[in-house]
Protein backbone atom coordinates (compact mmCIF):
# COMPACT_ATOMS: atom_id res chain seq x y z
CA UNK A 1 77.29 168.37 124.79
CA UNK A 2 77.39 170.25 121.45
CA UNK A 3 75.69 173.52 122.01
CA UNK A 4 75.22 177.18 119.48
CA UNK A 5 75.94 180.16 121.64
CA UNK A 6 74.31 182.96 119.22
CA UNK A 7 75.56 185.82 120.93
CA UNK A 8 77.06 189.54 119.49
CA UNK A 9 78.85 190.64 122.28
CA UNK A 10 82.24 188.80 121.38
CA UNK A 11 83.90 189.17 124.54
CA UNK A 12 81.01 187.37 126.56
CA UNK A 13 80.62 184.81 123.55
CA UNK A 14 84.75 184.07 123.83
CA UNK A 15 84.78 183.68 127.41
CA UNK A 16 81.66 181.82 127.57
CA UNK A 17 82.96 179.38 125.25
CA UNK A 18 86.18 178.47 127.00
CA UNK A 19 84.71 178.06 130.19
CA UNK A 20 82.34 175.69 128.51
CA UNK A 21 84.91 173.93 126.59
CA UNK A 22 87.11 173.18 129.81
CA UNK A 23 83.86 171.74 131.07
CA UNK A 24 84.03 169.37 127.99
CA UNK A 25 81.36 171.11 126.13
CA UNK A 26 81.96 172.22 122.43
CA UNK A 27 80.20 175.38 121.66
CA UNK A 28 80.33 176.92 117.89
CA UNK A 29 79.57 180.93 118.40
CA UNK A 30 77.27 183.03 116.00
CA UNK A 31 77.30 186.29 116.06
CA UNK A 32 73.63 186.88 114.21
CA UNK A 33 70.78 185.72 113.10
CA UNK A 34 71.90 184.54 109.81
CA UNK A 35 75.26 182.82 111.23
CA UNK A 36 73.19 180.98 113.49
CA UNK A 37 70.60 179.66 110.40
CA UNK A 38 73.77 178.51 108.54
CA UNK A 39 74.87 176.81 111.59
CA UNK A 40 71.79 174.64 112.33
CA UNK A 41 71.11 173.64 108.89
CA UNK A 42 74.83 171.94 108.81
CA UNK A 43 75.20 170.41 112.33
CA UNK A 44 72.24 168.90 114.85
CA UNK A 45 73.02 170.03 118.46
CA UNK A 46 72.79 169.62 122.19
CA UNK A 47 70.92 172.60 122.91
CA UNK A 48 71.59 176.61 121.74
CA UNK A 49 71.80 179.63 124.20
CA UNK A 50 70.21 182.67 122.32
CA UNK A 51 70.47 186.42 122.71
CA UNK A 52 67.46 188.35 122.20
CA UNK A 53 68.85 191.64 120.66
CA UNK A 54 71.09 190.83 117.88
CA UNK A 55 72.47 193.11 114.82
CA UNK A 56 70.45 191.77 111.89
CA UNK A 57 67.09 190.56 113.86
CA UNK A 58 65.84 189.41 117.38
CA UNK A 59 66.40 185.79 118.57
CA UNK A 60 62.72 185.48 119.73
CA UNK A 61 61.84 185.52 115.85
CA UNK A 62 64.61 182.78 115.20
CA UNK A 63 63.44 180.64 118.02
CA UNK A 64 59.99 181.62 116.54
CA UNK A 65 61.34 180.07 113.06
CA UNK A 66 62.87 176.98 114.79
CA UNK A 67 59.57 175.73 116.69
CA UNK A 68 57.41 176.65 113.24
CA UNK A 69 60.28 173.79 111.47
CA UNK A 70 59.65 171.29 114.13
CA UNK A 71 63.22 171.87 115.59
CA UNK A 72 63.18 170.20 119.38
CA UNK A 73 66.16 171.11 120.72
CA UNK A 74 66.57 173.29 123.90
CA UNK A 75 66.81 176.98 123.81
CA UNK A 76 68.16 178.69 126.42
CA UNK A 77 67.45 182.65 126.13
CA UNK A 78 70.62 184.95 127.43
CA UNK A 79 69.69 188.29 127.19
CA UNK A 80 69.83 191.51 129.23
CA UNK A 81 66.19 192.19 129.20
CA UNK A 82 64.56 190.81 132.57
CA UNK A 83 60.87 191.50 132.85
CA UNK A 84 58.23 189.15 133.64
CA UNK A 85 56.67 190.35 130.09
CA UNK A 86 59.84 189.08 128.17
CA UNK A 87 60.18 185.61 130.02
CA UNK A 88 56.53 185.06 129.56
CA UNK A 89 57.12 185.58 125.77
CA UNK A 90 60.14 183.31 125.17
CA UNK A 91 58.26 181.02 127.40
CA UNK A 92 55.82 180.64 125.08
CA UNK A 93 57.58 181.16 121.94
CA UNK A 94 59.06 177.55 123.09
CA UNK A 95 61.93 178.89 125.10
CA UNK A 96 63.14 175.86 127.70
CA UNK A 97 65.01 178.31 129.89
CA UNK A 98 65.80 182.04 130.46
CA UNK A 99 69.16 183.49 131.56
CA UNK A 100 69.40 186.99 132.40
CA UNK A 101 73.26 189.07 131.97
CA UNK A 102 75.30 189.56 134.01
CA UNK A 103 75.69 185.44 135.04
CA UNK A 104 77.50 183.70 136.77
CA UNK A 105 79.20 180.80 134.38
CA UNK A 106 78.78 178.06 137.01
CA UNK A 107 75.01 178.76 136.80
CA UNK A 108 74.47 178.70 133.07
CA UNK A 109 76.28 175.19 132.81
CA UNK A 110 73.78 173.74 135.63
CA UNK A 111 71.07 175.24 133.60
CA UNK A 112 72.41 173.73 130.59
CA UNK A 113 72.87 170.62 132.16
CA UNK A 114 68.89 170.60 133.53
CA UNK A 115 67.83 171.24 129.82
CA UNK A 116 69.01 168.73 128.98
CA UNK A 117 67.76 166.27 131.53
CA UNK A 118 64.44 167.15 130.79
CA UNK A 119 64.43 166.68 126.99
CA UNK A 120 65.95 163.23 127.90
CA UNK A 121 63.70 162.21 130.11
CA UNK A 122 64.33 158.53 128.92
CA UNK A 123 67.62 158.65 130.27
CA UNK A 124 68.69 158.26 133.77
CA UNK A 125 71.28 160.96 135.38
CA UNK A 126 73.28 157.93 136.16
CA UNK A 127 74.38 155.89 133.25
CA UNK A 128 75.88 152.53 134.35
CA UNK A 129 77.83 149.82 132.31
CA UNK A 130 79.91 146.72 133.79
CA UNK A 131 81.57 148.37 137.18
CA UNK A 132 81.32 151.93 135.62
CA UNK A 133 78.30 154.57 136.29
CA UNK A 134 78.70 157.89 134.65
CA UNK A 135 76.86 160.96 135.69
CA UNK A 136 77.26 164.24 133.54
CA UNK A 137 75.30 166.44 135.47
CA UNK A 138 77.47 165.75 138.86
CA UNK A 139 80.74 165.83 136.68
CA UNK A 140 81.35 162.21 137.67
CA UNK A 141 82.75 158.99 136.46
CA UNK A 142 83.59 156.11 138.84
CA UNK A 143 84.51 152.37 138.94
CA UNK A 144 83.29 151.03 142.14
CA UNK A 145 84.28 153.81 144.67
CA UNK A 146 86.89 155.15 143.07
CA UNK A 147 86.48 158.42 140.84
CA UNK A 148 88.28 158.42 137.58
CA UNK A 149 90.53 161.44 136.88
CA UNK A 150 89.20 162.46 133.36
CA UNK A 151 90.52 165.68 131.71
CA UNK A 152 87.51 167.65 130.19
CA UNK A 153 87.41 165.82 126.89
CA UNK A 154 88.04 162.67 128.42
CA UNK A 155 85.17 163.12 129.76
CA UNK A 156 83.23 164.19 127.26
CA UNK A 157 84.31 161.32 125.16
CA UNK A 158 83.50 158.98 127.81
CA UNK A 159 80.10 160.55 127.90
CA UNK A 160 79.00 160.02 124.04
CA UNK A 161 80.52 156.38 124.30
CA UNK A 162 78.09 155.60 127.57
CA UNK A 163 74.91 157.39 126.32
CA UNK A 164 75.67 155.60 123.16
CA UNK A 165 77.17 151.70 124.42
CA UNK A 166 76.98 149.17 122.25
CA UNK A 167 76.52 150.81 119.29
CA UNK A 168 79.62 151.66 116.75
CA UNK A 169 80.51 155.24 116.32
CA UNK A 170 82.72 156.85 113.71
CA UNK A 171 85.50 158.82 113.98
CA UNK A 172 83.83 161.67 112.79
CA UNK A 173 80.59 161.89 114.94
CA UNK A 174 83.31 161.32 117.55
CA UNK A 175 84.85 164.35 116.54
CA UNK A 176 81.54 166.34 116.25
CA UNK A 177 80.76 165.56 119.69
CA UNK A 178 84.32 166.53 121.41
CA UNK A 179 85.33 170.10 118.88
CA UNK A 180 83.27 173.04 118.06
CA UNK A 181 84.10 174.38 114.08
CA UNK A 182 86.18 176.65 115.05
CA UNK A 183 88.46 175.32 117.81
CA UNK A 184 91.90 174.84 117.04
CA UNK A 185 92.04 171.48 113.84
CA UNK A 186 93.35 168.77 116.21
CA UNK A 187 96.09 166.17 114.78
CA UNK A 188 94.97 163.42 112.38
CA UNK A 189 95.33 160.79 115.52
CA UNK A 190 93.60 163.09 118.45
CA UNK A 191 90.89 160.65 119.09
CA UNK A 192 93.12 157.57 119.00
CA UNK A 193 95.28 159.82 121.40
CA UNK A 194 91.91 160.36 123.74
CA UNK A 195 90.91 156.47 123.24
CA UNK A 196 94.18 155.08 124.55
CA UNK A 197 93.93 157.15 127.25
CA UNK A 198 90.49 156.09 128.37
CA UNK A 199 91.18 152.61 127.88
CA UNK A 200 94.01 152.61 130.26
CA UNK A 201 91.74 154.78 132.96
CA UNK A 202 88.93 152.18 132.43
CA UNK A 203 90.97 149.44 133.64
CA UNK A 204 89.19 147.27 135.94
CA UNK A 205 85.94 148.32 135.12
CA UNK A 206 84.15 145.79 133.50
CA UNK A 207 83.90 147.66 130.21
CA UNK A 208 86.05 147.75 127.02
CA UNK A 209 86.25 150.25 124.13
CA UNK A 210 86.27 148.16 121.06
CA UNK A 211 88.14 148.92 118.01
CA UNK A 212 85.93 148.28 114.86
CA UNK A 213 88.76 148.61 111.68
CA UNK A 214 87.30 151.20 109.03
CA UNK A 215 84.06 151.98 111.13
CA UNK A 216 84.65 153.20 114.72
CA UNK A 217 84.85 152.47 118.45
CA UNK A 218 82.30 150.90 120.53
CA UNK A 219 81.51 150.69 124.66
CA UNK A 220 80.54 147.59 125.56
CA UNK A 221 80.47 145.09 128.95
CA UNK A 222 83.78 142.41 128.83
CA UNK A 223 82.16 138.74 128.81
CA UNK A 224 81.89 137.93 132.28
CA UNK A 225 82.43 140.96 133.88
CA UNK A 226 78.28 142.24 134.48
């Protein structure tokens, strides 16, 4: 997932965002109202977690702003207010979720995950190609019976190549999918790195990841093999 955590309070926004990224979610962090405009007009995203009281405006108008332009991603609210008054508003502001500080990390990331799920609702939890089903929402990948040992952004990458199979994607959208803007710039090769590595994990389970010269990688079933 690529998510916006628009969020002031840095030390909750920092920690927030590695525990996310070890869960192989890339999270870009804005720390007001305005940050968070310039971020979704460059870069479409997986859902954004938004703070209600923030220095230059409240994140109820922005999500306000975001339904009135059509914008259909999921909004989870974080935010230290807690009344039945306030989730009743961001409820029907368009809010798909409300999170109320202090949380517990494990709890926002199921919530996150749910979102999700039910903006997809085309898409089943288990995605399933040649011998190899794929279930983000459990944390799971196996081939058969056995479970793959995938680091976080093996994972992830695994994830946009299944929900996406058969279809060619670029280096770069791979790249959008698996680093927030301001992680660490990873080496020229980091997703060759990440696709050798998967294709050696996926042995013997019915699917390849193509190499397409100049245009991308692609999941797809070996011949034979489904």
């Amino acid at each position: 997932m690529r998510l916006l955590l628009v969020e002031d309070a840095e030390e909750l926004a920092e920690a927030t965002q590695r525990r996310l990224a070890r869960s192989g979610m890339a999270c870009d962090l804005a720390a007001t109202v305005e940050e968070a405009r310039d971020f979704l007009a460059v870069q479409a995203y997986d859902a954004v977690i938004l703070d209600i009281n923030l220095p230059d405006g409240s994140g109820t108008d922005l999500l306000r702003e975001m339904r009135a332009q059509a914008a259909t991603m999921p909004v989870l609210m974080l935010t230290a207010q807690f009344s039945v008054d306030d989730k009743i508003s961001a409820f029907e502001l368009g809010a798909d979720d409300y999170l109320v500080k202090p949380f517990d990390h494990r709890e926002l990331e199921a919530r996150l995950h749910a979102i999700g799920r039910r903006q997809a609702t085309d898409r089943s939890a288990d995605l399933e190609l040649g011998h190899l089903r794929y279930n983000a929402t459990a944390g799971s990948a196996t081939v058969g019976d056995q479970a793959l040992k995938l680091t976080g952004r093996e994972f992830a990458l695994l994830g946009i190549l299944m929900r996406n199979a058969g279809q060619v994607m670029s280096k770069d959208r791979l790249h959008e999918g698996l680093y927030a803007f301001d992680d660490a710039v990873p080496g020229d090769n980091a997703i060759e790195l990440y696709i050798a590595r998967l294709r050696k994990k996926l042995t013997g389970s019915g699917v390849e990841i193509e190499t397409l010269r100049g245009r991308g990688y692609r999941l797809a079933a070996r011949d034979g093999d489904v």
